[in-house]
PDB file of N, CA and C in Angstrom:
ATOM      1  N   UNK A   1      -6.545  32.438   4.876  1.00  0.00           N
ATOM      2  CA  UNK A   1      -7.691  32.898   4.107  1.00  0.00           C
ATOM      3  C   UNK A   1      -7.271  33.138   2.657  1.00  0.00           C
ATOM      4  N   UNK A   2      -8.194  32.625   1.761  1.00  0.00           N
ATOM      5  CA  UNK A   2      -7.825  33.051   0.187  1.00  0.00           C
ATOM      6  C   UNK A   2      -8.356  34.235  -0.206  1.00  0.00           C
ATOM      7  N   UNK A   3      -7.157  34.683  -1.013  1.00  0.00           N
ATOM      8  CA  UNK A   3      -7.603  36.376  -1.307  1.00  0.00           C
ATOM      9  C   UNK A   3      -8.231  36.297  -2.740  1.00  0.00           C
ATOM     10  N   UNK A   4      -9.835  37.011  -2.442  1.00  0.00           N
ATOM     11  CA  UNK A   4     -10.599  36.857  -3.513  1.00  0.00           C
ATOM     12  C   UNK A   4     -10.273  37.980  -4.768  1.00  0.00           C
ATOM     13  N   UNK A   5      -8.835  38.102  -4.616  1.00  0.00           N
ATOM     14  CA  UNK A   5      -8.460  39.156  -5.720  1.00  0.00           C
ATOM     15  C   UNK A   5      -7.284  38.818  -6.398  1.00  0.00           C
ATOM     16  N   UNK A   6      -7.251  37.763  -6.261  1.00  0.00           N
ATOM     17  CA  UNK A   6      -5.777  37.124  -7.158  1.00  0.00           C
ATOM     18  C   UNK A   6      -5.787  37.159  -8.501  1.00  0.00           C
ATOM     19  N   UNK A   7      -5.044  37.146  -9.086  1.00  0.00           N
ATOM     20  CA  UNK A   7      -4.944  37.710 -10.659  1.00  0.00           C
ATOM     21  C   UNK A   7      -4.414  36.642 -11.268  1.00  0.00           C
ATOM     22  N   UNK A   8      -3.142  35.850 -10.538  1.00  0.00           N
ATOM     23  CA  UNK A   8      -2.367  35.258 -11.292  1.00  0.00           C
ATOM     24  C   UNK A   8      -3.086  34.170 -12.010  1.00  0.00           C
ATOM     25  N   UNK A   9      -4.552  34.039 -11.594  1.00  0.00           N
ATOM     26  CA  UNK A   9      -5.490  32.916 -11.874  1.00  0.00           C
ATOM     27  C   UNK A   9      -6.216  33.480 -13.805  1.00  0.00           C
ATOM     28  N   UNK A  10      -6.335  34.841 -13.758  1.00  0.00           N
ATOM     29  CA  UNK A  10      -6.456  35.228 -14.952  1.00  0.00           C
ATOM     30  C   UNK A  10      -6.657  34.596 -16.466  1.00  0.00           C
ATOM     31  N   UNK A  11      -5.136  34.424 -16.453  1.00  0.00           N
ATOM     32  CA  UNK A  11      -4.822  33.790 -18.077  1.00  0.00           C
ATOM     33  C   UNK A  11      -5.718  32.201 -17.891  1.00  0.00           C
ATOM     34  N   UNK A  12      -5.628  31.561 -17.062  1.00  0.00           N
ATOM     35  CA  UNK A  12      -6.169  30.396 -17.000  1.00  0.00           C
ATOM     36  C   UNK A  12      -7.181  30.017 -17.396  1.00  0.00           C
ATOM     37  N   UNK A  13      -8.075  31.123 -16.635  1.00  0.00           N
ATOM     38  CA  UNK A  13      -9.502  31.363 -16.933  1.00  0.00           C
ATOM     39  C   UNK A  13     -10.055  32.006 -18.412  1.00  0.00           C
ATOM     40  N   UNK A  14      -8.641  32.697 -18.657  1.00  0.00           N
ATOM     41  CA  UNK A  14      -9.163  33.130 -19.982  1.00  0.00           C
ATOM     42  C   UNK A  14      -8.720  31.877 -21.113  1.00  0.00           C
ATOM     43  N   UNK A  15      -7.874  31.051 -20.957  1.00  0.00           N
ATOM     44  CA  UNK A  15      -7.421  30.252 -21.735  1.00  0.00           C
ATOM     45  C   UNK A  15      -8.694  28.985 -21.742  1.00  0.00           C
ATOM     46  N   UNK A  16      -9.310  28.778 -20.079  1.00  0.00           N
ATOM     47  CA  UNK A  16     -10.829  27.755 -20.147  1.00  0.00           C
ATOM     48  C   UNK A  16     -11.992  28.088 -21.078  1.00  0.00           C
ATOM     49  N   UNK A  17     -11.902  29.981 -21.035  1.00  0.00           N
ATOM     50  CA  UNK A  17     -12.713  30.242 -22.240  1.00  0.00           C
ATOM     51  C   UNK A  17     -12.671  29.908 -23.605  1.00  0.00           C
ATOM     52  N   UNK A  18     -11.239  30.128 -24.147  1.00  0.00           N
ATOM     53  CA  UNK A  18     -10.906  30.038 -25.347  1.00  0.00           C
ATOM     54  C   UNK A  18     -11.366  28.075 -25.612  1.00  0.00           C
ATOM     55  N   UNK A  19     -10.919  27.376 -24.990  1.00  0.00           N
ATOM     56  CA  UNK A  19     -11.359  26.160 -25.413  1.00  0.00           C
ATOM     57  C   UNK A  19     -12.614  26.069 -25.193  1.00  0.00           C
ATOM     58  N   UNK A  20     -13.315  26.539 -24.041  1.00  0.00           N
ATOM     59  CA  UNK A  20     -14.691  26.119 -24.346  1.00  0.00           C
ATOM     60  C   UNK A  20     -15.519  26.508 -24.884  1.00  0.00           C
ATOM     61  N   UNK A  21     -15.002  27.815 -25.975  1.00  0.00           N
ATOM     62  CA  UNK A  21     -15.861  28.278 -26.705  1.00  0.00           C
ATOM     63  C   UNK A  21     -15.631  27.522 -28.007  1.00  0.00           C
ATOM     64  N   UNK A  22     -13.518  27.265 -28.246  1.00  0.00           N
ATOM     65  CA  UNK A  22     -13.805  25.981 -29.456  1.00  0.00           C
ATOM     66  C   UNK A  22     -14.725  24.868 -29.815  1.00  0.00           C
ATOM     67  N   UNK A  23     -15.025  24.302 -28.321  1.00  0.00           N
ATOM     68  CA  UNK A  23     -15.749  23.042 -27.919  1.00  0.00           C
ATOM     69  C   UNK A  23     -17.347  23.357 -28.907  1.00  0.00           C
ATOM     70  N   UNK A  24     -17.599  24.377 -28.470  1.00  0.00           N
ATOM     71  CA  UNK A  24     -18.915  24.855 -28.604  1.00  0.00           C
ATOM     72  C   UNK A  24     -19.091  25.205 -29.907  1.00  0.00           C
ATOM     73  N   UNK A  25     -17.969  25.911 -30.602  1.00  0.00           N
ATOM     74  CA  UNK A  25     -18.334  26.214 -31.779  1.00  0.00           C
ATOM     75  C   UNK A  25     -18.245  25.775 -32.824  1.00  0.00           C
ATOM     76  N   UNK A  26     -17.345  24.987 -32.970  1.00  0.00           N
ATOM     77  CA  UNK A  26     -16.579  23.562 -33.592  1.00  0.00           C
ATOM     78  C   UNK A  26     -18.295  23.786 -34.615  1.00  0.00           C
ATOM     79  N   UNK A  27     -18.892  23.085 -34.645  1.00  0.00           N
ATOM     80  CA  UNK A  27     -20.069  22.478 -35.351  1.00  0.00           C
ATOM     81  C   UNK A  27     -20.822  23.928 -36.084  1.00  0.00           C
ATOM     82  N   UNK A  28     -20.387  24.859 -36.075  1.00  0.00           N
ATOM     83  CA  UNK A  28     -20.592  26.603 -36.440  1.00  0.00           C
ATOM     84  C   UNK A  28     -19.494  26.881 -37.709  1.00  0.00           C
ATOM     85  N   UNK A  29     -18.176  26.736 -37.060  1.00  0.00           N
ATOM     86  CA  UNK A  29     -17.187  27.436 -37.694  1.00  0.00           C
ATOM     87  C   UNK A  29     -16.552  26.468 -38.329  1.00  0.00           C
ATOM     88  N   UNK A  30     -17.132  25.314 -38.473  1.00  0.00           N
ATOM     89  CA  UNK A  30     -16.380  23.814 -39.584  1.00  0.00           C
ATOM     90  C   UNK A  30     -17.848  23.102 -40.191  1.00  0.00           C
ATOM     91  N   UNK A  31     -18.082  23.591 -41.142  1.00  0.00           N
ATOM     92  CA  UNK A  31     -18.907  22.992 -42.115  1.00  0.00           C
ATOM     93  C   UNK A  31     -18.872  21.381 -42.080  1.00  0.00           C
ATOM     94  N   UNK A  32     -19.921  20.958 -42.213  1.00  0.00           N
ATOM     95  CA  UNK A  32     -19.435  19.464 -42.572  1.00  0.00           C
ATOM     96  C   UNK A  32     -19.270  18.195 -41.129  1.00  0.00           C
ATOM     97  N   UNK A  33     -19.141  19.068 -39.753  1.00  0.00           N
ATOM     98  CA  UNK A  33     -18.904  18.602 -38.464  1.00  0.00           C
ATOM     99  C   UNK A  33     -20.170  17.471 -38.384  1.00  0.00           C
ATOM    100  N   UNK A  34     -21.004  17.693 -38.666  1.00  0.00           N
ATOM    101  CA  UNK A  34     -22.233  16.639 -38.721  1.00  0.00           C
ATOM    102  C   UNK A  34     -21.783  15.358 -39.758  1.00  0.00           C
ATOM    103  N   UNK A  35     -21.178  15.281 -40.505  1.00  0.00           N
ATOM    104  CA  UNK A  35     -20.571  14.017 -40.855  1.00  0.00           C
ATOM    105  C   UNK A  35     -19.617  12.996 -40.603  1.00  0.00           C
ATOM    106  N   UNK A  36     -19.127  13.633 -39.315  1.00  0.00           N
ATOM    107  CA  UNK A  36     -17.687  12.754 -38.465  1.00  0.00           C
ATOM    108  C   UNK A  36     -18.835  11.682 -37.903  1.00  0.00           C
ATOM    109  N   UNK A  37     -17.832  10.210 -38.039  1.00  0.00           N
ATOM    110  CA  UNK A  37     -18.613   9.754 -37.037  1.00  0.00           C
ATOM    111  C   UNK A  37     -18.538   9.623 -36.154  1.00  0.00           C
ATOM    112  N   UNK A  38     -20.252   9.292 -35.555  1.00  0.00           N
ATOM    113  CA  UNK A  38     -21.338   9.329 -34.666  1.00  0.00           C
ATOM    114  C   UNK A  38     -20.160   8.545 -33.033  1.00  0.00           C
ATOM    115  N   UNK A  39     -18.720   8.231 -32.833  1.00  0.00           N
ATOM    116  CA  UNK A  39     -18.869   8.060 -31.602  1.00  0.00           C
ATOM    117  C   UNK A  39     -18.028  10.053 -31.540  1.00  0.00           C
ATOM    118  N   UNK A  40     -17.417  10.201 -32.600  1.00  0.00           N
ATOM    119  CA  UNK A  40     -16.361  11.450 -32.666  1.00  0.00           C
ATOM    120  C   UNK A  40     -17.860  12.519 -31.926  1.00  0.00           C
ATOM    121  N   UNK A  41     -18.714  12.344 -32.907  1.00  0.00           N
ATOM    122  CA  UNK A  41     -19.605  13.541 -32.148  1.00  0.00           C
ATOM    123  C   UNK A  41     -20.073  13.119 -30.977  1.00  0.00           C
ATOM    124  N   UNK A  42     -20.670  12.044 -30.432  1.00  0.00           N
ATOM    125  CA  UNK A  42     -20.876  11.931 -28.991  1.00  0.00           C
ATOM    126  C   UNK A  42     -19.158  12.062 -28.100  1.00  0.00           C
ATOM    127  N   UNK A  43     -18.622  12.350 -28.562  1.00  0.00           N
ATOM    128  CA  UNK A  43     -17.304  12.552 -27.595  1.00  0.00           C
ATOM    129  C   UNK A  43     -17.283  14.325 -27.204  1.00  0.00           C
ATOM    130  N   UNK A  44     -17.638  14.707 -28.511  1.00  0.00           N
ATOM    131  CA  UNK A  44     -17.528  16.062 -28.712  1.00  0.00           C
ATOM    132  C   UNK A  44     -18.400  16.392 -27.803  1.00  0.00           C
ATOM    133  N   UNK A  45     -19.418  16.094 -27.649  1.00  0.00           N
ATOM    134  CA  UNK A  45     -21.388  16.628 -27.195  1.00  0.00           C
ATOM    135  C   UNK A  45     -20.525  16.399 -25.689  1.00  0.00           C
ATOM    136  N   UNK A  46     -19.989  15.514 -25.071  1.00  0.00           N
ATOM    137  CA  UNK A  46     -19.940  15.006 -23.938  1.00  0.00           C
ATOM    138  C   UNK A  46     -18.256  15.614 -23.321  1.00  0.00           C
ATOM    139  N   UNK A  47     -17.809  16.250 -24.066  1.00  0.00           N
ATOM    140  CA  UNK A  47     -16.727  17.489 -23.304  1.00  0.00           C
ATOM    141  C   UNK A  47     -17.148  18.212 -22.508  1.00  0.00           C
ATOM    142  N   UNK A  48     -17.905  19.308 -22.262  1.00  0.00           N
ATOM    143  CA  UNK A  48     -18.240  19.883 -21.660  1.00  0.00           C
ATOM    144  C   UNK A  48     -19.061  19.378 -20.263  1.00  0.00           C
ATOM    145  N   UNK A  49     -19.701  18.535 -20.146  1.00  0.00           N
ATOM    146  CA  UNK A  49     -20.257  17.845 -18.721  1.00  0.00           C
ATOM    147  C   UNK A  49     -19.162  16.687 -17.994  1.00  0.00           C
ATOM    148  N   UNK A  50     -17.927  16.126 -18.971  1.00  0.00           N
ATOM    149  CA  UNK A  50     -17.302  15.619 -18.109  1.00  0.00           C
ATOM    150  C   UNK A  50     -16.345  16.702 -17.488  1.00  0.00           C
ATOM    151  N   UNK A  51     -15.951  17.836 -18.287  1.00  0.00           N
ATOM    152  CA  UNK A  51     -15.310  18.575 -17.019  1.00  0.00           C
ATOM    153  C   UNK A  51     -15.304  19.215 -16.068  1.00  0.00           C
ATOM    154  N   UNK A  52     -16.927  19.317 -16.306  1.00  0.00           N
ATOM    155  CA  UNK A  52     -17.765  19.908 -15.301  1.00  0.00           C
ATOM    156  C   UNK A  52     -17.446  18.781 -14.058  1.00  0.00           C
ATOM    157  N   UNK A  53     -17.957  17.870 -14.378  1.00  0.00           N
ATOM    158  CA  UNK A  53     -17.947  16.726 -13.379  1.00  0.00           C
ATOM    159  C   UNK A  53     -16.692  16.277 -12.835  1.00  0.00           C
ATOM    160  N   UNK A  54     -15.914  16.184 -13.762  1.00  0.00           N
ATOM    161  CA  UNK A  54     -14.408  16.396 -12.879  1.00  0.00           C
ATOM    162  C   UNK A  54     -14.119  17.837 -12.087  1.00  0.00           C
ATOM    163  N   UNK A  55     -14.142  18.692 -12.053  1.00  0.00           N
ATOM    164  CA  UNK A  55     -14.050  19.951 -11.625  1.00  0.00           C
ATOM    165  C   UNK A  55     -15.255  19.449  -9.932  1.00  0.00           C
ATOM    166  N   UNK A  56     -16.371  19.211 -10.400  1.00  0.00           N
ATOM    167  CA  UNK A  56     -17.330  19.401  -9.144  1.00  0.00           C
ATOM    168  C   UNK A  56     -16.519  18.192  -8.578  1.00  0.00           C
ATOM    169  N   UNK A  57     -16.088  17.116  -8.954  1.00  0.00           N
ATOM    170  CA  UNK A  57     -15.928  15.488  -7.817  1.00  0.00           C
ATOM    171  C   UNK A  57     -14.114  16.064  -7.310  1.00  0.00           C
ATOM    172  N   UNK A  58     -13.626  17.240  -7.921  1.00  0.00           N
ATOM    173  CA  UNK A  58     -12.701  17.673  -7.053  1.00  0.00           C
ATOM    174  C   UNK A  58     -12.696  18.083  -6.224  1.00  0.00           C
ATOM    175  N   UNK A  59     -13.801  19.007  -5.937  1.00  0.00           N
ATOM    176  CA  UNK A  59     -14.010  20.017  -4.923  1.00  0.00           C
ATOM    177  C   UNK A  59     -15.099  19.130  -4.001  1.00  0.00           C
ATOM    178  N   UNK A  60     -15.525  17.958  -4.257  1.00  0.00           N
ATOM    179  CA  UNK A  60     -16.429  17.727  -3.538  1.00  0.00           C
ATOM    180  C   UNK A  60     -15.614  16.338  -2.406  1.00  0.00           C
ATOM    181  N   UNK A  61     -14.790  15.740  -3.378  1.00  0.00           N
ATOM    182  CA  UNK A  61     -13.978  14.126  -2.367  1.00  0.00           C
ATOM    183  C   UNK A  61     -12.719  14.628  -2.424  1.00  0.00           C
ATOM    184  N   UNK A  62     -11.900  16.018  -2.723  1.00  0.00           N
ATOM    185  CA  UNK A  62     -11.025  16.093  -1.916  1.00  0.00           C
ATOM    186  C   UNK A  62     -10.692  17.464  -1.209  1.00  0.00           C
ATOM    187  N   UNK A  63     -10.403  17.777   0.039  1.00  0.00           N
ATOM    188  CA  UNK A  63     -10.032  18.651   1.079  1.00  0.00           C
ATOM    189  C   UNK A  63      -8.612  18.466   1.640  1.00  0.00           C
ATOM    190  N   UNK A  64      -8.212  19.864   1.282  1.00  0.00           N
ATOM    191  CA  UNK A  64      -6.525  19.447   1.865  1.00  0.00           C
ATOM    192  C   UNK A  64      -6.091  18.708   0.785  1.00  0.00           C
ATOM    193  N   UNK A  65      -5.828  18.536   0.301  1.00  0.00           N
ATOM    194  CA  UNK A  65      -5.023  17.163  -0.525  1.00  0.00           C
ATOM    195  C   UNK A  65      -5.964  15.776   0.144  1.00  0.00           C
ATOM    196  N   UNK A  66      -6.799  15.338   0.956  1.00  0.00           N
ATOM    197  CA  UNK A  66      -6.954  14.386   1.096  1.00  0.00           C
ATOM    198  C   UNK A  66      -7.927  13.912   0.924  1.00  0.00           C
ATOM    199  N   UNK A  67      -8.535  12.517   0.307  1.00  0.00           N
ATOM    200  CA  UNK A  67      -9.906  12.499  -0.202  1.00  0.00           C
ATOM    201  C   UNK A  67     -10.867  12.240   0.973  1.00  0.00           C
ATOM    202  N   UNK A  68     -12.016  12.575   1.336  1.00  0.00           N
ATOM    203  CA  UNK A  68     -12.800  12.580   2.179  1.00  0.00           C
ATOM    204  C   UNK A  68     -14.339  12.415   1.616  1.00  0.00           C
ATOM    205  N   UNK A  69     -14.844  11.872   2.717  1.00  0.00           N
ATOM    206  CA  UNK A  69     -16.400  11.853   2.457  1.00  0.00           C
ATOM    207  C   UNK A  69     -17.636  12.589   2.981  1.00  0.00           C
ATOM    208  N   UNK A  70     -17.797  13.384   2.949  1.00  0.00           N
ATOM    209  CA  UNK A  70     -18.924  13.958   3.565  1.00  0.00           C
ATOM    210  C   UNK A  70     -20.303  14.087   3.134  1.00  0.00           C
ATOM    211  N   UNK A  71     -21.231  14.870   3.878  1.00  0.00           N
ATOM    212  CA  UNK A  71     -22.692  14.645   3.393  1.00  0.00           C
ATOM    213  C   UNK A  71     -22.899  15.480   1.567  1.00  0.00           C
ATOM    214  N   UNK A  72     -21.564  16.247   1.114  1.00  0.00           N
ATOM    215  CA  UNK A  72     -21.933  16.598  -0.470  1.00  0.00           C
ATOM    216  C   UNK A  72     -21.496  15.297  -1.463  1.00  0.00           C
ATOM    217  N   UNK A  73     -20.464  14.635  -0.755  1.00  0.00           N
ATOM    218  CA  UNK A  73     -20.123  13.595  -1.437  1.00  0.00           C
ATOM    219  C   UNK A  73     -21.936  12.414  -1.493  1.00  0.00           C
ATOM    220  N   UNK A  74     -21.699  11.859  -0.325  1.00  0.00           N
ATOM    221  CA  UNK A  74     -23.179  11.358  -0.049  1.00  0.00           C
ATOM    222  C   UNK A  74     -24.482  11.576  -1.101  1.00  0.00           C
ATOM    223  N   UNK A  75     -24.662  13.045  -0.919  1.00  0.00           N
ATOM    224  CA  UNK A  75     -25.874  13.742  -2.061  1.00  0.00           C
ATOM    225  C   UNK A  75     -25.144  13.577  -3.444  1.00  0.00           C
ATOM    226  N   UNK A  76     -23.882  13.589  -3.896  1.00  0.00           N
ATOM    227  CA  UNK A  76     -23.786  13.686  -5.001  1.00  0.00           C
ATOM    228  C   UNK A  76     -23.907  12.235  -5.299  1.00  0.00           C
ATOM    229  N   UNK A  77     -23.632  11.094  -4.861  1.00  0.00           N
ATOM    230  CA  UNK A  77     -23.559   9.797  -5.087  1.00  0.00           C
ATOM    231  C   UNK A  77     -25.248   9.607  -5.174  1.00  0.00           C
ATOM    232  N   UNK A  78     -25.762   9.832  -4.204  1.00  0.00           N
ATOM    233  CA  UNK A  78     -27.280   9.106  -4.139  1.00  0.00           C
ATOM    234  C   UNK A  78     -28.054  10.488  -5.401  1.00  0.00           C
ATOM    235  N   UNK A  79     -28.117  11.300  -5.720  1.00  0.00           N
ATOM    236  CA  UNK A  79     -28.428  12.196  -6.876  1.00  0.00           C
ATOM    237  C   UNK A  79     -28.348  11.470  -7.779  1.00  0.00           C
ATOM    238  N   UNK A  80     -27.034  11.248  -8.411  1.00  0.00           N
ATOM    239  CA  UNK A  80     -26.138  10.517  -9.635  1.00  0.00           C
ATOM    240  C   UNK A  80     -26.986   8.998  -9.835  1.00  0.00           C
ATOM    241  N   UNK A  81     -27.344   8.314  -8.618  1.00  0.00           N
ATOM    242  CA  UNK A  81     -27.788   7.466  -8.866  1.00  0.00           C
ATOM    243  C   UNK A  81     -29.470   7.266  -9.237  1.00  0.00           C
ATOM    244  N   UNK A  82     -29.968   7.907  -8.181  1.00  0.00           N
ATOM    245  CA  UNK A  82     -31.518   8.251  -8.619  1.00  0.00           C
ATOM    246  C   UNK A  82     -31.553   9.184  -9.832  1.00  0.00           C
ATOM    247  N   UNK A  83     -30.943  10.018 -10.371  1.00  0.00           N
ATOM    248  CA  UNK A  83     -31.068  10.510 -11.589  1.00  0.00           C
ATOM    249  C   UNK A  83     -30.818   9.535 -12.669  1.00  0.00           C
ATOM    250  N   UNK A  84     -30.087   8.740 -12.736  1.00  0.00           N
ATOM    251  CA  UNK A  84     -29.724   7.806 -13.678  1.00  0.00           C
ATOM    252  C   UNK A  84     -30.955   6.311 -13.836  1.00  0.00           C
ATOM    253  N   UNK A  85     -31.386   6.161 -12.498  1.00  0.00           N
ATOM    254  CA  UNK A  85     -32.251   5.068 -12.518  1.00  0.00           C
ATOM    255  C   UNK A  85     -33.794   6.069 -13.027  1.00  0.00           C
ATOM    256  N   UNK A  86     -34.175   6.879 -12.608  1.00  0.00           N
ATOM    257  CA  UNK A  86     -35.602   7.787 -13.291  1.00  0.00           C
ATOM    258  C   UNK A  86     -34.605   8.616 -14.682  1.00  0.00           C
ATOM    259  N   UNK A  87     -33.630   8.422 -14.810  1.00  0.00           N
ATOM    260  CA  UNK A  87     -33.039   9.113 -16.335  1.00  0.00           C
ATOM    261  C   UNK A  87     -33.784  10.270 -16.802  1.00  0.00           C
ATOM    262  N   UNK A  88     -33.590  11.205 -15.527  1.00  0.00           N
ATOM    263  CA  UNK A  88     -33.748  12.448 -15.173  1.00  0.00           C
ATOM    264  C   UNK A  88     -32.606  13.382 -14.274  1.00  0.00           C
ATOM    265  N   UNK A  89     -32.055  14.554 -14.704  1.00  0.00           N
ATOM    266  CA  UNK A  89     -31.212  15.007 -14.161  1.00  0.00           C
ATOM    267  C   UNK A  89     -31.826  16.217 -13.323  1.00  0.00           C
ATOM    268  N   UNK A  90     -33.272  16.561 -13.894  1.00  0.00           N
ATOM    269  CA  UNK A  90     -33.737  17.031 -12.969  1.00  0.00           C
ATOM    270  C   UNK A  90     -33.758  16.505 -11.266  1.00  0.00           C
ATOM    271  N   UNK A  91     -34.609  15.271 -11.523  1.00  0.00           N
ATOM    272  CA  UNK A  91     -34.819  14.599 -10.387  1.00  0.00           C
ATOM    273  C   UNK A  91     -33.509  14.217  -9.595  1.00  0.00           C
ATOM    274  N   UNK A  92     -32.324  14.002 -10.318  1.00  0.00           N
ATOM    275  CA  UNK A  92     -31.195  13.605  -9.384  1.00  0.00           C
ATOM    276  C   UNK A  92     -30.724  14.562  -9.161  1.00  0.00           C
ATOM    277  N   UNK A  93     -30.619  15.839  -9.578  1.00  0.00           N
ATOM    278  CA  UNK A  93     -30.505  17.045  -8.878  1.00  0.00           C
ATOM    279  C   UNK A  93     -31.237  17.641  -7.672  1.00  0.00           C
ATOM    280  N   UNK A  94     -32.802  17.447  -7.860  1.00  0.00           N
ATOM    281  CA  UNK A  94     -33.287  18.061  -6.476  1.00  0.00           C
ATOM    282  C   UNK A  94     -33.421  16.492  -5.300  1.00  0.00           C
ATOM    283  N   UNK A  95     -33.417  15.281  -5.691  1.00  0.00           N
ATOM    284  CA  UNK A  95     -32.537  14.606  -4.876  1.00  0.00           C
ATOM    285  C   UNK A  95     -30.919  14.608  -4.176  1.00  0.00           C
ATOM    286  N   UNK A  96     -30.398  15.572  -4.709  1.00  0.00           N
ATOM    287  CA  UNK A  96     -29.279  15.862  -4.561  1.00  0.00           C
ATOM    288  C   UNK A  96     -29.312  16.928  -3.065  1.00  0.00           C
ATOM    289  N   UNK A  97     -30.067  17.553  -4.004  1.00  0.00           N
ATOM    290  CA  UNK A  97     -30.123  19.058  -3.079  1.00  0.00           C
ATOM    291  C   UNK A  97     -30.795  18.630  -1.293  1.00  0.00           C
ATOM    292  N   UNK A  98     -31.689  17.732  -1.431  1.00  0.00           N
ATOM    293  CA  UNK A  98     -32.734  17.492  -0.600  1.00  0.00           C
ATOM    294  C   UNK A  98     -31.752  16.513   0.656  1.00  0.00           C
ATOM    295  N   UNK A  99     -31.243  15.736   0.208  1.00  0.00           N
ATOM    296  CA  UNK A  99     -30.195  14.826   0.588  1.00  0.00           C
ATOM    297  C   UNK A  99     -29.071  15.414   1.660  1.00  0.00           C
ATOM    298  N   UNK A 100     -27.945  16.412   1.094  1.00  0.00           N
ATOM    299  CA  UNK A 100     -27.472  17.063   1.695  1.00  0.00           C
ATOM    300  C   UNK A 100     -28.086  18.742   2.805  1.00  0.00           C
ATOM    301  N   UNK A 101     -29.280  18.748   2.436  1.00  0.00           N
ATOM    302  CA  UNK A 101     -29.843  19.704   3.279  1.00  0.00           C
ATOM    303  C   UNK A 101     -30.193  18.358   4.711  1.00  0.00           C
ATOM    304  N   UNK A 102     -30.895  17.351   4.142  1.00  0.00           N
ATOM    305  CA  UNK A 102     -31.180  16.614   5.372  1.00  0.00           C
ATOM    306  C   UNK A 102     -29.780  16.316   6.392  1.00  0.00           C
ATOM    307  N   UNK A 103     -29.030  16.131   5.470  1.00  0.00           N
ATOM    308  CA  UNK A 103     -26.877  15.214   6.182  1.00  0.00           C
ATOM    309  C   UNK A 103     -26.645  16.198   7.222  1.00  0.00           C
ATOM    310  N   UNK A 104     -26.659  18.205   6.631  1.00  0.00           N
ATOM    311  CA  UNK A 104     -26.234  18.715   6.817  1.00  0.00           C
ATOM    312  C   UNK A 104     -26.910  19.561   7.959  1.00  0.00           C
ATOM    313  N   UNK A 105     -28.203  19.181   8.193  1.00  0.00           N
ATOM    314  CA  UNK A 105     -29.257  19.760   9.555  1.00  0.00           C
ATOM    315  C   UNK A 105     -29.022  18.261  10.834  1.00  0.00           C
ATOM    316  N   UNK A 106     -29.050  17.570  10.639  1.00  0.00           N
ATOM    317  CA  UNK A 106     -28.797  16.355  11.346  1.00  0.00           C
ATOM    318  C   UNK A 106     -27.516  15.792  11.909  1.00  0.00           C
ATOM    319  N   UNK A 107     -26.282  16.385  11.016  1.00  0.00           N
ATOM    320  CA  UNK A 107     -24.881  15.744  11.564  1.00  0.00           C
ATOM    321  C   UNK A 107     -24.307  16.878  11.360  1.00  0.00           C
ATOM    322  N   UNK A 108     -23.160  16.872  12.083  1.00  0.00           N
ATOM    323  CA  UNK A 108     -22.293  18.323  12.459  1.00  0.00           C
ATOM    324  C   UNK A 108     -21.171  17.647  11.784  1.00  0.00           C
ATOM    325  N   UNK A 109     -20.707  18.508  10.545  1.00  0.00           N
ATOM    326  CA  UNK A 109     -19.124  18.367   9.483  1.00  0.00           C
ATOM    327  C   UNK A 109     -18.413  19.127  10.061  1.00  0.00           C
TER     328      UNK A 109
END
C-alpha cells in the first residue's frame, strides 16, 4: 500500500510549480514575448497540455512497469479521436467519460 504521507515527493512538486508558473508567466514578466516567432509561441502555448498528456498516457498504458490496455486506455483513444474529428474537447471528453463507464459496467479489469 502507498503511504499517502510521503514527503520525500515535496521538493518535486514544488520545483513542477516553479516551472509551471515560469511557463505561464513568461508573456507577464518579459515584455516584448508577443514578438518571438509565431512557431516559438505555439510551442510555448502548447507546454502545458503536452505534459499533462504525458503524465495522464503514463498512468493510463502503463501498470507495474508494463504497458497494458484497458477500458481507460480504450476511452482515452476513442475520446482523442472523436474530439479531434468534431474539434471539440468538450465532446471527446464526455465521449471519453461515457466510453469507459460503458468498458467498465460490462467487462471485469
Amino acid at each position: 500500500m502507498i503511504d499517502p504521507f510521503r514527503t520525500d515527493l515535496v521538493p518535486l512538486a514544488i520545483l513542477g510549480g516553479i516551472g509551471t508558473y515560469a511557463a505561464r508567466a513568461l508573456p507577464l514578466l518579459a515584455p516584448g514575448v508577443d514578438r518571438l516567432p509565431a512557431p516559438v509561441l505555439t510551442y510555448l502555448r502548447l507546454i502545458g497540455p503536452a505534459a499533462l498528456g504525458a503524465i495522464a498516457a503514463a498512468n493510463i498504458f502503463v501498470a507495474d512497469g508494463t504497458f497494458r490496455v484497458g477500458p481507460e486506455a480504450v476511452a482515452v483513444i476513442t475520446g482523442a479521436a472523436i474530439g479531434r474529428w468534431r474539434n471539440s474537447l468538450l465532446v471527446g471528453m464526455a465521449v471519453s467519460v461515457v466510453v469507459v463507464l460503458a468498458l467498465r459496467a460490462t467487462i471485469a479489469t
